[in-house]
PDB file of N, CA and C in Angstrom:
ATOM      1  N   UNK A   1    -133.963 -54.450  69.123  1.00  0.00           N
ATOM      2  CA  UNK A   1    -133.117 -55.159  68.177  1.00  0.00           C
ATOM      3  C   UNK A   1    -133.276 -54.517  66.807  1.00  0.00           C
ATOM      4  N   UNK A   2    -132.009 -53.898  66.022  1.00  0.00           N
ATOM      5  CA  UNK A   2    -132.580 -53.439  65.198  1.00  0.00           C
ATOM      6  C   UNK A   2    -132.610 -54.861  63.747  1.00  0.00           C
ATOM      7  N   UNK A   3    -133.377 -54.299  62.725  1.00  0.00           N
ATOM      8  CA  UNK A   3    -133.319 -55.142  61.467  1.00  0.00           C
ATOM      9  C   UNK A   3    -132.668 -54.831  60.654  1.00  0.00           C
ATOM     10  N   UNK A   4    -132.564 -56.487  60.059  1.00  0.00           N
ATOM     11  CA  UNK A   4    -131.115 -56.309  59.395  1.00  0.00           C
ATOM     12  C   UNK A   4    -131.689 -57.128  58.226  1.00  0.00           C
ATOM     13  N   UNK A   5    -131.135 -57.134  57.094  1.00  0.00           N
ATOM     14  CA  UNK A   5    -131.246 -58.125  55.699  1.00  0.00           C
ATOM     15  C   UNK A   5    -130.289 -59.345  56.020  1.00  0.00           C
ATOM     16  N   UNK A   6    -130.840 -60.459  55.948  1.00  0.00           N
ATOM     17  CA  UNK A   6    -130.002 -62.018  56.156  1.00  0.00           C
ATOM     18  C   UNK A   6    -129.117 -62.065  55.694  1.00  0.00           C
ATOM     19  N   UNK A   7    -129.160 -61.874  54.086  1.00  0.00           N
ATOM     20  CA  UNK A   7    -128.199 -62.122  53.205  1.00  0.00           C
ATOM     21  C   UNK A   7    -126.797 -61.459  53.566  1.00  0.00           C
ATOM     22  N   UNK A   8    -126.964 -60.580  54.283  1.00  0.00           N
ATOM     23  CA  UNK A   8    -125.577 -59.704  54.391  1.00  0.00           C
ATOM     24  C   UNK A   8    -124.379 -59.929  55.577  1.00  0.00           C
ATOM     25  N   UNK A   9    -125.409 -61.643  56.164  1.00  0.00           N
ATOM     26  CA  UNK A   9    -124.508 -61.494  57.214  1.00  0.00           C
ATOM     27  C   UNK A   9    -123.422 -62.478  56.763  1.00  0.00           C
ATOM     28  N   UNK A  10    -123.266 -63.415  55.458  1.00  0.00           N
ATOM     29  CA  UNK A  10    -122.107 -64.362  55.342  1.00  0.00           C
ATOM     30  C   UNK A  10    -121.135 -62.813  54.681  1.00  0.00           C
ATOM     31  N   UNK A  11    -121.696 -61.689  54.177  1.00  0.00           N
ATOM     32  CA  UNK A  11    -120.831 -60.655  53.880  1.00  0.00           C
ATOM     33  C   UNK A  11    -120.660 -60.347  55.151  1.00  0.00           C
ATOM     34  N   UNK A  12    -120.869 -59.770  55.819  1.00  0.00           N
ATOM     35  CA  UNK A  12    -120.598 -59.386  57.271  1.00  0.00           C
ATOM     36  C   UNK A  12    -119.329 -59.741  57.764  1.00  0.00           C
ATOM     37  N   UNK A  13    -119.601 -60.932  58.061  1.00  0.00           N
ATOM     38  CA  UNK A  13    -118.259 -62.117  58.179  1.00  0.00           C
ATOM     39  C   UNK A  13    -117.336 -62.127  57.423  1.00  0.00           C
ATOM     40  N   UNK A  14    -117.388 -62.062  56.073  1.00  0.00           N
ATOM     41  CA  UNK A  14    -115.862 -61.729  55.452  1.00  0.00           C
ATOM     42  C   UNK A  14    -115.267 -60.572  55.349  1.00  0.00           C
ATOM     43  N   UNK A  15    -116.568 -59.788  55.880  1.00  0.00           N
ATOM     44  CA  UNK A  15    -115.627 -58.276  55.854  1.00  0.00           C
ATOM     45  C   UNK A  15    -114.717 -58.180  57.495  1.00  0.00           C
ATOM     46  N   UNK A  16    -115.357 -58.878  58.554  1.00  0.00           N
ATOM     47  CA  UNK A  16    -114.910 -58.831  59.841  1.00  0.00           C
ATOM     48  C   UNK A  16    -113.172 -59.600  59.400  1.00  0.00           C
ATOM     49  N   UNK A  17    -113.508 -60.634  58.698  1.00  0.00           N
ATOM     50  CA  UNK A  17    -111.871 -61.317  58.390  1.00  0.00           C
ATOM     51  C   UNK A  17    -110.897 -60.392  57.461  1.00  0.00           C
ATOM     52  N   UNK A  18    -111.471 -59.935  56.996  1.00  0.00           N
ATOM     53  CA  UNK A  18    -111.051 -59.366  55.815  1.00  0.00           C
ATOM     54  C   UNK A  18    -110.621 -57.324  56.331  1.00  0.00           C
ATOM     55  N   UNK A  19    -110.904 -57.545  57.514  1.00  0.00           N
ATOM     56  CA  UNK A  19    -110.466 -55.629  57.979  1.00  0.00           C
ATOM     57  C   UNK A  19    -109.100 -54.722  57.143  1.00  0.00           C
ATOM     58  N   UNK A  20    -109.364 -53.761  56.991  1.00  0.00           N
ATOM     59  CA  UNK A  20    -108.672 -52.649  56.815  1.00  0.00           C
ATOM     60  C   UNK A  20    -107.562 -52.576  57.789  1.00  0.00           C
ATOM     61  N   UNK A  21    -106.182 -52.303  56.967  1.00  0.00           N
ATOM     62  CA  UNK A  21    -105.417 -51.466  58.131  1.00  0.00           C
ATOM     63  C   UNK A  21    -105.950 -50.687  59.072  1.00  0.00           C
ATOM     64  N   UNK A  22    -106.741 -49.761  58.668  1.00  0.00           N
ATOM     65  CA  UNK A  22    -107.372 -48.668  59.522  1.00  0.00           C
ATOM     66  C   UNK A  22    -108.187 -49.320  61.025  1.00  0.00           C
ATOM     67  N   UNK A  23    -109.120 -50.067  60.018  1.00  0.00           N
ATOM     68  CA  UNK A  23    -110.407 -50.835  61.332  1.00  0.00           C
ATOM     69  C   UNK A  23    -109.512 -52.028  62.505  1.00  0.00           C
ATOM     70  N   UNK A  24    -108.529 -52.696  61.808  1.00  0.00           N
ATOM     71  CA  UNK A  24    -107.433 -53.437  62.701  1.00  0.00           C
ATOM     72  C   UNK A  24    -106.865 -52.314  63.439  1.00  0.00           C
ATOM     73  N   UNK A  25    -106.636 -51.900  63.589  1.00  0.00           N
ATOM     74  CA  UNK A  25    -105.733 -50.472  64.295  1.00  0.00           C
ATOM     75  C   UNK A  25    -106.974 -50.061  64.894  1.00  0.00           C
ATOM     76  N   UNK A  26    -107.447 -49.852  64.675  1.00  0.00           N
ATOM     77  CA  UNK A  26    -109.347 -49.086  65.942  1.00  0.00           C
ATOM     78  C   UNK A  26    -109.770 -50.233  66.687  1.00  0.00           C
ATOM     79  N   UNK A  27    -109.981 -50.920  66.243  1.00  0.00           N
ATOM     80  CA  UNK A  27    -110.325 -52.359  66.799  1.00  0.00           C
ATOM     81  C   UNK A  27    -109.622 -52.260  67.786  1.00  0.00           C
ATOM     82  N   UNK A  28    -108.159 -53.216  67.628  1.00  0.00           N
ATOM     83  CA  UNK A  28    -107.067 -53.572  68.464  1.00  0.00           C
ATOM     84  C   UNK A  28    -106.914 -52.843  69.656  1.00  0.00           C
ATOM     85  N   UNK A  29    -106.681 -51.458  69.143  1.00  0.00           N
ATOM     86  CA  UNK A  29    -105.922 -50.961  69.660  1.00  0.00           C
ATOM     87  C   UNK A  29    -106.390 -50.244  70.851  1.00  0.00           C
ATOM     88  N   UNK A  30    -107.875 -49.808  70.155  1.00  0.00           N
ATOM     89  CA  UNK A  30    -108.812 -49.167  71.034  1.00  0.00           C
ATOM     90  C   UNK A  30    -110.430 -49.430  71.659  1.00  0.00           C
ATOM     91  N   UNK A  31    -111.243 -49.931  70.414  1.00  0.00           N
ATOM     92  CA  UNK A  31    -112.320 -50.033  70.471  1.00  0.00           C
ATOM     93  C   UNK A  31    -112.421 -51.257  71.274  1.00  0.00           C
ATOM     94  N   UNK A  32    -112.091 -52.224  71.178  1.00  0.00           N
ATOM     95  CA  UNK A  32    -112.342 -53.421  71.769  1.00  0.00           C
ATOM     96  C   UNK A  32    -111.869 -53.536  73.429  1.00  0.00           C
ATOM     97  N   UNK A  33    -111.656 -52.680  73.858  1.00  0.00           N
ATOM     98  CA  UNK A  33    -110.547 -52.045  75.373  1.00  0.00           C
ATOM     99  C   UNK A  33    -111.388 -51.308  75.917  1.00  0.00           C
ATOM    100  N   UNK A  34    -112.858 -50.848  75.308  1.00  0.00           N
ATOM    101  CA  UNK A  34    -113.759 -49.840  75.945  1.00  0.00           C
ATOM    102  C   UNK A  34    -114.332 -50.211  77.344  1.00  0.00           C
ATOM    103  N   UNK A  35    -115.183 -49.979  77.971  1.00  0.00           N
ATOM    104  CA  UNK A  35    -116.203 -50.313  79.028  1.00  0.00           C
ATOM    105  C   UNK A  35    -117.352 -50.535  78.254  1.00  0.00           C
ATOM    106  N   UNK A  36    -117.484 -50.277  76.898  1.00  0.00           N
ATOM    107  CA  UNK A  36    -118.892 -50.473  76.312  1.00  0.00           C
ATOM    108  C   UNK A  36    -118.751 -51.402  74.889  1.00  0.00           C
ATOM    109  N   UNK A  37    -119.512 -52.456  74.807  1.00  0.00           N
ATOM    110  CA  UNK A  37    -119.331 -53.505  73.629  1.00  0.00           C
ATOM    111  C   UNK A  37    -119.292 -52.782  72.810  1.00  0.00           C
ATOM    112  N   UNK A  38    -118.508 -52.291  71.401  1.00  0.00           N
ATOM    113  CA  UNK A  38    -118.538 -52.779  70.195  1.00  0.00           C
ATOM    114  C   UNK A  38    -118.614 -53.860  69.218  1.00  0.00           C
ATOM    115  N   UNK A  39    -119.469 -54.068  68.109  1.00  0.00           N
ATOM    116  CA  UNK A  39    -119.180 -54.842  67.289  1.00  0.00           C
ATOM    117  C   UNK A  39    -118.581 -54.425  66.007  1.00  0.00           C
ATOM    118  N   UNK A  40    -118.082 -55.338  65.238  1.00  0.00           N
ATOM    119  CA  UNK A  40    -117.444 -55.085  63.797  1.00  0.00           C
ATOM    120  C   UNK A  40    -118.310 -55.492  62.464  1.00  0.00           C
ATOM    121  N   UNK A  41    -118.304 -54.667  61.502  1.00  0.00           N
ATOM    122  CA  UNK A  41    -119.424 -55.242  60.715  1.00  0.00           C
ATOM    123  C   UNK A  41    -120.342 -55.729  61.108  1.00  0.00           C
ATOM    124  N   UNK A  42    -121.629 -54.517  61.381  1.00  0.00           N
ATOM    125  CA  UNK A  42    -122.531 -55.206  61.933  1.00  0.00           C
ATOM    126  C   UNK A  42    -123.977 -54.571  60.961  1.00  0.00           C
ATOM    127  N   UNK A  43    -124.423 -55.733  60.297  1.00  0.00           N
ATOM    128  CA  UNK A  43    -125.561 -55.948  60.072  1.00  0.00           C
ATOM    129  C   UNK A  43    -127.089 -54.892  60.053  1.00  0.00           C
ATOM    130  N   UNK A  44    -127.482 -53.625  59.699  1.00  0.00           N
ATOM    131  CA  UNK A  44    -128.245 -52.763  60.232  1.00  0.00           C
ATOM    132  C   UNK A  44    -129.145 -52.639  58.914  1.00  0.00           C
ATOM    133  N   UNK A  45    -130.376 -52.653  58.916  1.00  0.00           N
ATOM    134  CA  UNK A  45    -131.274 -52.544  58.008  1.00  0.00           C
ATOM    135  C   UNK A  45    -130.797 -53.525  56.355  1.00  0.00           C
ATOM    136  N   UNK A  46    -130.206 -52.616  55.370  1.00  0.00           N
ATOM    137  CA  UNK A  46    -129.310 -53.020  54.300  1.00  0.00           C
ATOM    138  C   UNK A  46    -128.139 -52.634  54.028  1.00  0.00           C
ATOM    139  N   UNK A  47    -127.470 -52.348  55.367  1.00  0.00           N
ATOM    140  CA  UNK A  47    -126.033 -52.071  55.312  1.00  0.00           C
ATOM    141  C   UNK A  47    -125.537 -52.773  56.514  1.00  0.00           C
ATOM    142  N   UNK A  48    -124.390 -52.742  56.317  1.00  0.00           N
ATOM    143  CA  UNK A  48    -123.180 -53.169  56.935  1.00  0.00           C
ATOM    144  C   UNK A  48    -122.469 -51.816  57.514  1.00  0.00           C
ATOM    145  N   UNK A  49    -122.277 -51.838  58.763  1.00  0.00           N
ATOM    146  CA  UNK A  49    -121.644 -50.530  59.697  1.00  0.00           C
ATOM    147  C   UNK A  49    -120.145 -51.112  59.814  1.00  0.00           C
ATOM    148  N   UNK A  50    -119.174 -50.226  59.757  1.00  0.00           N
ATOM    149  CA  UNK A  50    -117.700 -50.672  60.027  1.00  0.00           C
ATOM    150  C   UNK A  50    -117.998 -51.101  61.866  1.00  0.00           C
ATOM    151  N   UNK A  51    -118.538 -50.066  62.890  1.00  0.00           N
ATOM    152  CA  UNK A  51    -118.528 -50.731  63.804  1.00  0.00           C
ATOM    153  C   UNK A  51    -119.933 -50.096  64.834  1.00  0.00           C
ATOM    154  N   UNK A  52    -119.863 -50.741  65.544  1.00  0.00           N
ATOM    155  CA  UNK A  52    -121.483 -50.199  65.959  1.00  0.00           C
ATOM    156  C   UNK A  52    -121.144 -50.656  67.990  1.00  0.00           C
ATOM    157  N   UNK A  53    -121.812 -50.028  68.175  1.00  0.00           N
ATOM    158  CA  UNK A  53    -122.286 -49.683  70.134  1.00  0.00           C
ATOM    159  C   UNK A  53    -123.769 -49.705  70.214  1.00  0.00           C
ATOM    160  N   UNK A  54    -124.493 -50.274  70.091  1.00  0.00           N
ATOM    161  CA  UNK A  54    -125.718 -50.915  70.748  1.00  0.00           C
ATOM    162  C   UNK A  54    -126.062 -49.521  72.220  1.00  0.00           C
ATOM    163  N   UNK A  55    -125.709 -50.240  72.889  1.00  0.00           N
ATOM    164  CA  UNK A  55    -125.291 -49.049  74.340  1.00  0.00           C
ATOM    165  C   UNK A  55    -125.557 -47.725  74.372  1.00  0.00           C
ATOM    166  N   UNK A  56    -125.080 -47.329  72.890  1.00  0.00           N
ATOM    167  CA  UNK A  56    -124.651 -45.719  73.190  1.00  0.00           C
ATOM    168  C   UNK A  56    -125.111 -44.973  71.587  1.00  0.00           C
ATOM    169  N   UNK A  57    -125.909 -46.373  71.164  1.00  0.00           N
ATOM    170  CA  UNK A  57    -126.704 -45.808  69.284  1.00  0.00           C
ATOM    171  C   UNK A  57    -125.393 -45.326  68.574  1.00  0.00           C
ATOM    172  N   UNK A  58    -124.298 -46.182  68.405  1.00  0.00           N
ATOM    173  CA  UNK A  58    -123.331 -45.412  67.765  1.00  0.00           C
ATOM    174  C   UNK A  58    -122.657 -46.011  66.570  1.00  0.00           C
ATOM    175  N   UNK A  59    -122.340 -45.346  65.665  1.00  0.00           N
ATOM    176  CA  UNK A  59    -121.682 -45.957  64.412  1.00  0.00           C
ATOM    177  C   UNK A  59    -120.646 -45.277  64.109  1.00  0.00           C
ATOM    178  N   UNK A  60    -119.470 -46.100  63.760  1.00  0.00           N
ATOM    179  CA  UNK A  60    -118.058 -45.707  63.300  1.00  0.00           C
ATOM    180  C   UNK A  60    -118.019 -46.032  62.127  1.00  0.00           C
ATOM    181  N   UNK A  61    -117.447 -45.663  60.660  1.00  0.00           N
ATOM    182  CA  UNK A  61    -117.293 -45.615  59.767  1.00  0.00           C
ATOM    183  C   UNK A  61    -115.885 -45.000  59.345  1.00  0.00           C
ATOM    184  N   UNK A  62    -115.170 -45.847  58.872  1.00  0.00           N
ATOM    185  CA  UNK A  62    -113.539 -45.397  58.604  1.00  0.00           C
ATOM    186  C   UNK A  62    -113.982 -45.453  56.695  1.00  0.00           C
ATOM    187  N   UNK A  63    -113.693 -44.368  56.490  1.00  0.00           N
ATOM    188  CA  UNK A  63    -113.839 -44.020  54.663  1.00  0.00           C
ATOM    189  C   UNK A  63    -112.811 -44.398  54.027  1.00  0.00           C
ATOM    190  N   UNK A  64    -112.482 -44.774  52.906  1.00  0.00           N
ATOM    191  CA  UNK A  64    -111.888 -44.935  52.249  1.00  0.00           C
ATOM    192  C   UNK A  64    -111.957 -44.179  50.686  1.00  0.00           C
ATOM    193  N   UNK A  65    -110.874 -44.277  50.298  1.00  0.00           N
ATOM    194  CA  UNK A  65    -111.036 -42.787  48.963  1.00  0.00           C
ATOM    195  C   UNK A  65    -112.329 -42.856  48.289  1.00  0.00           C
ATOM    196  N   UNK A  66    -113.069 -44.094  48.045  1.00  0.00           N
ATOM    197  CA  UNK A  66    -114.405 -44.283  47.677  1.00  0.00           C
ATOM    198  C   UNK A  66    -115.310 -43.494  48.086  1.00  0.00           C
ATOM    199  N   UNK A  67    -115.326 -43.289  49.198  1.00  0.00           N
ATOM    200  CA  UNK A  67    -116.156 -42.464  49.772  1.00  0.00           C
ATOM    201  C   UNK A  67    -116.216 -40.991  49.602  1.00  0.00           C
ATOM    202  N   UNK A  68    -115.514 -40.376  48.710  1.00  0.00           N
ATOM    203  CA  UNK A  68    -115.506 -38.905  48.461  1.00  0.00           C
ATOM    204  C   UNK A  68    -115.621 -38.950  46.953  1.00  0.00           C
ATOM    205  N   UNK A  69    -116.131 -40.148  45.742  1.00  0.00           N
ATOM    206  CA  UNK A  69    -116.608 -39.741  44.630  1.00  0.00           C
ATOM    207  C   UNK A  69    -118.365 -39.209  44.340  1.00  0.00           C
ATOM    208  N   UNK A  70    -118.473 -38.947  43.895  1.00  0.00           N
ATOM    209  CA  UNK A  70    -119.894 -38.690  43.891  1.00  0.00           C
ATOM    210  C   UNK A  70    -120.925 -39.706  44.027  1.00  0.00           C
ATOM    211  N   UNK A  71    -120.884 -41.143  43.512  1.00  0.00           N
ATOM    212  CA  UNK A  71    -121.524 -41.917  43.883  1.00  0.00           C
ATOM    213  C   UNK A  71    -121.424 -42.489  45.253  1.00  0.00           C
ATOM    214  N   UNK A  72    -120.016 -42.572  45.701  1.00  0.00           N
ATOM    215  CA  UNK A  72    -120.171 -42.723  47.125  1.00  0.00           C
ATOM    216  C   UNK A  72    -120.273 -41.682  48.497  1.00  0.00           C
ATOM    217  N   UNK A  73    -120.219 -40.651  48.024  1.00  0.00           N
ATOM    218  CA  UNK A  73    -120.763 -39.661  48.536  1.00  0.00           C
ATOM    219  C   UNK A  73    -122.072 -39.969  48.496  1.00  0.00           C
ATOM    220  N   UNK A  74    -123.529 -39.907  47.756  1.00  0.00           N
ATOM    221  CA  UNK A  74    -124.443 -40.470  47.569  1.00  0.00           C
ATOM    222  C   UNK A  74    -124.921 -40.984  48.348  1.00  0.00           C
ATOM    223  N   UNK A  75    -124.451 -42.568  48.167  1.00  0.00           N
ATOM    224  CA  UNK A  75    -124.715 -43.368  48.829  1.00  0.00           C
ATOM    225  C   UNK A  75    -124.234 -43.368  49.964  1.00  0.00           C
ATOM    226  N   UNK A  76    -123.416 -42.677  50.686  1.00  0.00           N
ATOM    227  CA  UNK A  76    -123.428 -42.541  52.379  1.00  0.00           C
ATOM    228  C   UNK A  76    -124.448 -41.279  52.898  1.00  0.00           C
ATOM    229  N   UNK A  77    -124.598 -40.538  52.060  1.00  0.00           N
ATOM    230  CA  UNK A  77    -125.845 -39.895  52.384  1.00  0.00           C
ATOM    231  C   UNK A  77    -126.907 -40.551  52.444  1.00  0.00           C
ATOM    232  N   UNK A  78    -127.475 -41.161  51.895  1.00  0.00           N
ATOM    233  CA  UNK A  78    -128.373 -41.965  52.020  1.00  0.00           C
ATOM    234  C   UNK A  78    -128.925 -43.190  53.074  1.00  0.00           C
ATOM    235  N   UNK A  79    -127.344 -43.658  53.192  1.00  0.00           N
ATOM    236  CA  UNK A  79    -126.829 -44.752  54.377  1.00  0.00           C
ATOM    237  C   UNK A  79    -127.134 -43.571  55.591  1.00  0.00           C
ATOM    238  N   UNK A  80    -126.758 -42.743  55.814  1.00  0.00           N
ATOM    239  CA  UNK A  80    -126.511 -41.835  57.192  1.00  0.00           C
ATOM    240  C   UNK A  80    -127.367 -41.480  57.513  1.00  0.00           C
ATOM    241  N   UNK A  81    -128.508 -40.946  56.339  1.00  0.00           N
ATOM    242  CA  UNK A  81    -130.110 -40.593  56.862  1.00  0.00           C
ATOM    243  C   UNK A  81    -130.937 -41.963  57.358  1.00  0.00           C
ATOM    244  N   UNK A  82    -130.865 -43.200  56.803  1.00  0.00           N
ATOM    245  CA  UNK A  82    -131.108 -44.236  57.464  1.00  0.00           C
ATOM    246  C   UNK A  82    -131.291 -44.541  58.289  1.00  0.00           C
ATOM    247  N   UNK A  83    -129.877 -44.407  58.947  1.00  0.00           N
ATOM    248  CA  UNK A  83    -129.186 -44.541  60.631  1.00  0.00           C
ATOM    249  C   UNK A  83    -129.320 -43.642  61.115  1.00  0.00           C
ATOM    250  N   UNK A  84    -129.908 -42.671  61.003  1.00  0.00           N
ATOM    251  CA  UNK A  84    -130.253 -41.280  62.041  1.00  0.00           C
ATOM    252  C   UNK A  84    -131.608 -41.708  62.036  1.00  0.00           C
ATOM    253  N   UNK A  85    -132.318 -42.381  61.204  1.00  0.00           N
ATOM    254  CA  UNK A  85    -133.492 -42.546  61.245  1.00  0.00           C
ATOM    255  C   UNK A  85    -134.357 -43.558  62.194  1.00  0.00           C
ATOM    256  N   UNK A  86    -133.011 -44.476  62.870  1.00  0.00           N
ATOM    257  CA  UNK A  86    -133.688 -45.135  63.463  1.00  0.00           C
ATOM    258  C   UNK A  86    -132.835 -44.694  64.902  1.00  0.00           C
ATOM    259  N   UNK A  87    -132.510 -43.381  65.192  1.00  0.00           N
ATOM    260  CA  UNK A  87    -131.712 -43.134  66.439  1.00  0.00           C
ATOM    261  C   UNK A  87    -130.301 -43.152  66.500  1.00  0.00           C
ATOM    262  N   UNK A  88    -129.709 -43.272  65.465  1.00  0.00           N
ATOM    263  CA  UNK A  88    -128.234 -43.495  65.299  1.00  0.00           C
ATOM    264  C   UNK A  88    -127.429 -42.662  65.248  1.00  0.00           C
ATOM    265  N   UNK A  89    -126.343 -42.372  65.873  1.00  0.00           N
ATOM    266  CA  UNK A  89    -124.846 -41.340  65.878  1.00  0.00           C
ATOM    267  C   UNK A  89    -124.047 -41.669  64.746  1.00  0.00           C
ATOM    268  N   UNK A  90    -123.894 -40.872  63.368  1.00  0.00           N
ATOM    269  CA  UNK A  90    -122.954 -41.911  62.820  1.00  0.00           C
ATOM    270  C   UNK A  90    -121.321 -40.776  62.855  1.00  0.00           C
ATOM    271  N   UNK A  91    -120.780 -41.435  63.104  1.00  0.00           N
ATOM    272  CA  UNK A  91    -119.149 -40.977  63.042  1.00  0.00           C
ATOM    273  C   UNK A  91    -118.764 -41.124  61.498  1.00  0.00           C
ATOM    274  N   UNK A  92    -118.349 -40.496  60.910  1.00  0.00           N
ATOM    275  CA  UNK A  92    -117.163 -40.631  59.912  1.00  0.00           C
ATOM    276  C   UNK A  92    -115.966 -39.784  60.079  1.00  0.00           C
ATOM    277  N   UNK A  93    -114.811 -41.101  59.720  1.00  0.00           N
ATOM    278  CA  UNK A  93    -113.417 -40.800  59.806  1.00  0.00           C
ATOM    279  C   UNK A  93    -112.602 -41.258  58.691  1.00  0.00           C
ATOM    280  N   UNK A  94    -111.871 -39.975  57.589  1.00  0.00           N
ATOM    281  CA  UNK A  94    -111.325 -40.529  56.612  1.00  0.00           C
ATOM    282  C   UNK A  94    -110.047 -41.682  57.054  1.00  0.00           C
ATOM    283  N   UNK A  95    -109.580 -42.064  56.083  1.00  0.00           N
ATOM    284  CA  UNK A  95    -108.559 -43.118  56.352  1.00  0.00           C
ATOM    285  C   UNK A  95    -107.488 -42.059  56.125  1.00  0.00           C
ATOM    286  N   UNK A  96    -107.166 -40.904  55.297  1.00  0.00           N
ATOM    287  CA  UNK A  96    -106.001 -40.237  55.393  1.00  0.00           C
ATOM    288  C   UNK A  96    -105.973 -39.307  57.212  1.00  0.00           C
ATOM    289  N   UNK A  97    -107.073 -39.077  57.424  1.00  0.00           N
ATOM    290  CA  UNK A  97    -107.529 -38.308  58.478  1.00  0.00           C
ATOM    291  C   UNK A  97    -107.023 -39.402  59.699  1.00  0.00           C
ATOM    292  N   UNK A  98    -107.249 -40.348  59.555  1.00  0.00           N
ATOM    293  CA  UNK A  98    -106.924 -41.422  60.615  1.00  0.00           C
ATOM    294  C   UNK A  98    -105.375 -41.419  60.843  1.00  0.00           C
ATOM    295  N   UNK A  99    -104.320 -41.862  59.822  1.00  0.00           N
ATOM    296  CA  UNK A  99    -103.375 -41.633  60.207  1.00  0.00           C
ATOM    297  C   UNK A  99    -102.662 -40.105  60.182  1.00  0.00           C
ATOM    298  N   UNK A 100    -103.225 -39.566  60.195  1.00  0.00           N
ATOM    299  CA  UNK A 100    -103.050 -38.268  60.441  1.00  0.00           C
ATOM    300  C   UNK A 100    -103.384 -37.477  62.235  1.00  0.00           C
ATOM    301  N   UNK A 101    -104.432 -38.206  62.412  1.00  0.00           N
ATOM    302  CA  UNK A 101    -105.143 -37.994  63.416  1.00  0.00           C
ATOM    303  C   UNK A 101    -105.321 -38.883  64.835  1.00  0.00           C
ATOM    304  N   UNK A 102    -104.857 -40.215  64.599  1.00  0.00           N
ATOM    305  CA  UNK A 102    -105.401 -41.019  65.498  1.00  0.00           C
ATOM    306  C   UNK A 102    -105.893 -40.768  66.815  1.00  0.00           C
ATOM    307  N   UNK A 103    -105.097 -39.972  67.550  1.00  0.00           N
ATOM    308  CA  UNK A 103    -105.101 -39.817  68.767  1.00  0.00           C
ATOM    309  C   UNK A 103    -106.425 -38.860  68.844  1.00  0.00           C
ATOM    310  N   UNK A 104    -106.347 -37.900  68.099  1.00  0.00           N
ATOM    311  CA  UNK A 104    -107.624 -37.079  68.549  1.00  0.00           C
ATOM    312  C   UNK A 104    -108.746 -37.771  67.820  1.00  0.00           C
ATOM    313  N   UNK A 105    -109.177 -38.649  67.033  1.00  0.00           N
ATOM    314  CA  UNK A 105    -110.209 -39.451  66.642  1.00  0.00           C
ATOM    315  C   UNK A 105    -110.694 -40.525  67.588  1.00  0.00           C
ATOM    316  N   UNK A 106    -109.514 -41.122  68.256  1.00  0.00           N
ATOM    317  CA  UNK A 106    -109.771 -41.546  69.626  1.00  0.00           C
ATOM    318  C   UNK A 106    -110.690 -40.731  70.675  1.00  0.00           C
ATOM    319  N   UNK A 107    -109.891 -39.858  70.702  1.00  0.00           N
ATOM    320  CA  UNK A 107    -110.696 -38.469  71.861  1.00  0.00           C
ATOM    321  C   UNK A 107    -111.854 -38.434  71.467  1.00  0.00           C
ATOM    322  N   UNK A 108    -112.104 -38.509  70.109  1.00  0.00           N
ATOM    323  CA  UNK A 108    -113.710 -37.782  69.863  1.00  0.00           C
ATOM    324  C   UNK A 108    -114.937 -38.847  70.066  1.00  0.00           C
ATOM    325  N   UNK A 109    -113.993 -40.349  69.910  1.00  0.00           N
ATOM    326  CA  UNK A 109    -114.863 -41.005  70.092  1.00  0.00           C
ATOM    327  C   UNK A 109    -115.434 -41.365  71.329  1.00  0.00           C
ATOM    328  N   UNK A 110    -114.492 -41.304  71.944  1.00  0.00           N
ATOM    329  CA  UNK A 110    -114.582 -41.544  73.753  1.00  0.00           C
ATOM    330  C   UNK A 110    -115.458 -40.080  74.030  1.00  0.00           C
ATOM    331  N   UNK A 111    -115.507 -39.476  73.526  1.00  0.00           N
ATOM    332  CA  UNK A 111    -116.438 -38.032  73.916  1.00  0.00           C
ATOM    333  C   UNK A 111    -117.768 -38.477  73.402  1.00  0.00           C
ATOM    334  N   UNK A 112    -117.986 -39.044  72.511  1.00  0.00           N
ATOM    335  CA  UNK A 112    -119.245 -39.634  71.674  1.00  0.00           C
ATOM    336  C   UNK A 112    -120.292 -40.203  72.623  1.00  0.00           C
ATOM    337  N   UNK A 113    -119.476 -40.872  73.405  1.00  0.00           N
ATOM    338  CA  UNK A 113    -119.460 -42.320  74.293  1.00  0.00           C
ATOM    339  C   UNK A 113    -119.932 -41.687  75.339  1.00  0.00           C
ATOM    340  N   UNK A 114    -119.570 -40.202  75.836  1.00  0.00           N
ATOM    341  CA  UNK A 114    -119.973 -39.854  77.044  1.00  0.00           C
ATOM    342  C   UNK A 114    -119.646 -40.982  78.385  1.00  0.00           C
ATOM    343  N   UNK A 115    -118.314 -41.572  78.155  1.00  0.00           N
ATOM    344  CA  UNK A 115    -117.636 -42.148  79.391  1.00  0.00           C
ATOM    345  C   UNK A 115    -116.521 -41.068  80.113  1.00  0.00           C
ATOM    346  N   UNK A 116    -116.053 -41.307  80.729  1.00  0.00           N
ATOM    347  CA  UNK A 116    -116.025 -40.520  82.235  1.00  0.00           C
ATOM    348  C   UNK A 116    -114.291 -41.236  82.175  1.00  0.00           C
TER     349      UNK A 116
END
């Protein structure tokens, strides 16, 4: 079981209500249709993962333009050494890259997954 900070799970929850075009569209469309559980906003040390696989040590992360300034650059470096630190795969997928890409971001993830 990994650990998580308490406080982050009433955030947790409003971020699960509160999804992205992007993460509604992964969710829906795909992630939740797998052979292997995903969750959404899930809880990991002092962060919050866009989506996580237990199963298969895996983390999805859909970026948003935030994520390519220098502070948030930063701070996902930091976040990513974390989660490698305790065994973790982390995926990142921009949000322009997403609709640009869907179909083969799909592919890569199902390759991640090592399902058949």
């Amino acid at each position: 079981m990994e650990y998580y900070e308490h406080k982050l799970i009433k955030r947790a929850q409003k971020l699960r209500k509160n999804m992205t075009e992007e993460e509604r569209k992964l969710w829906y469309s795909f992630l939740r249709s797998l052979p292997v559980k995903f969750v959404r906003q899930k809880a990991i040390g002092n962060y919050i993962v866009d989506f996580y696989c237990a199963s298969k040590k895996l983390v999805i992360e859909l970026d948003g333009s935030q994520h390519y300034e220098d502070e948030g650059k930063e701070y996902d470096r930091a976040r990513d050494a974390y989660l490698q630190s305790l065994g973790l795969t982390v995926l990142r997928y921009s949000n322009y890259d997403f609709h640009k890409m869907y179909k083969a971001i799909c592919e890569d993830i199902w390759n991640h997954l090592g399902l058949e």
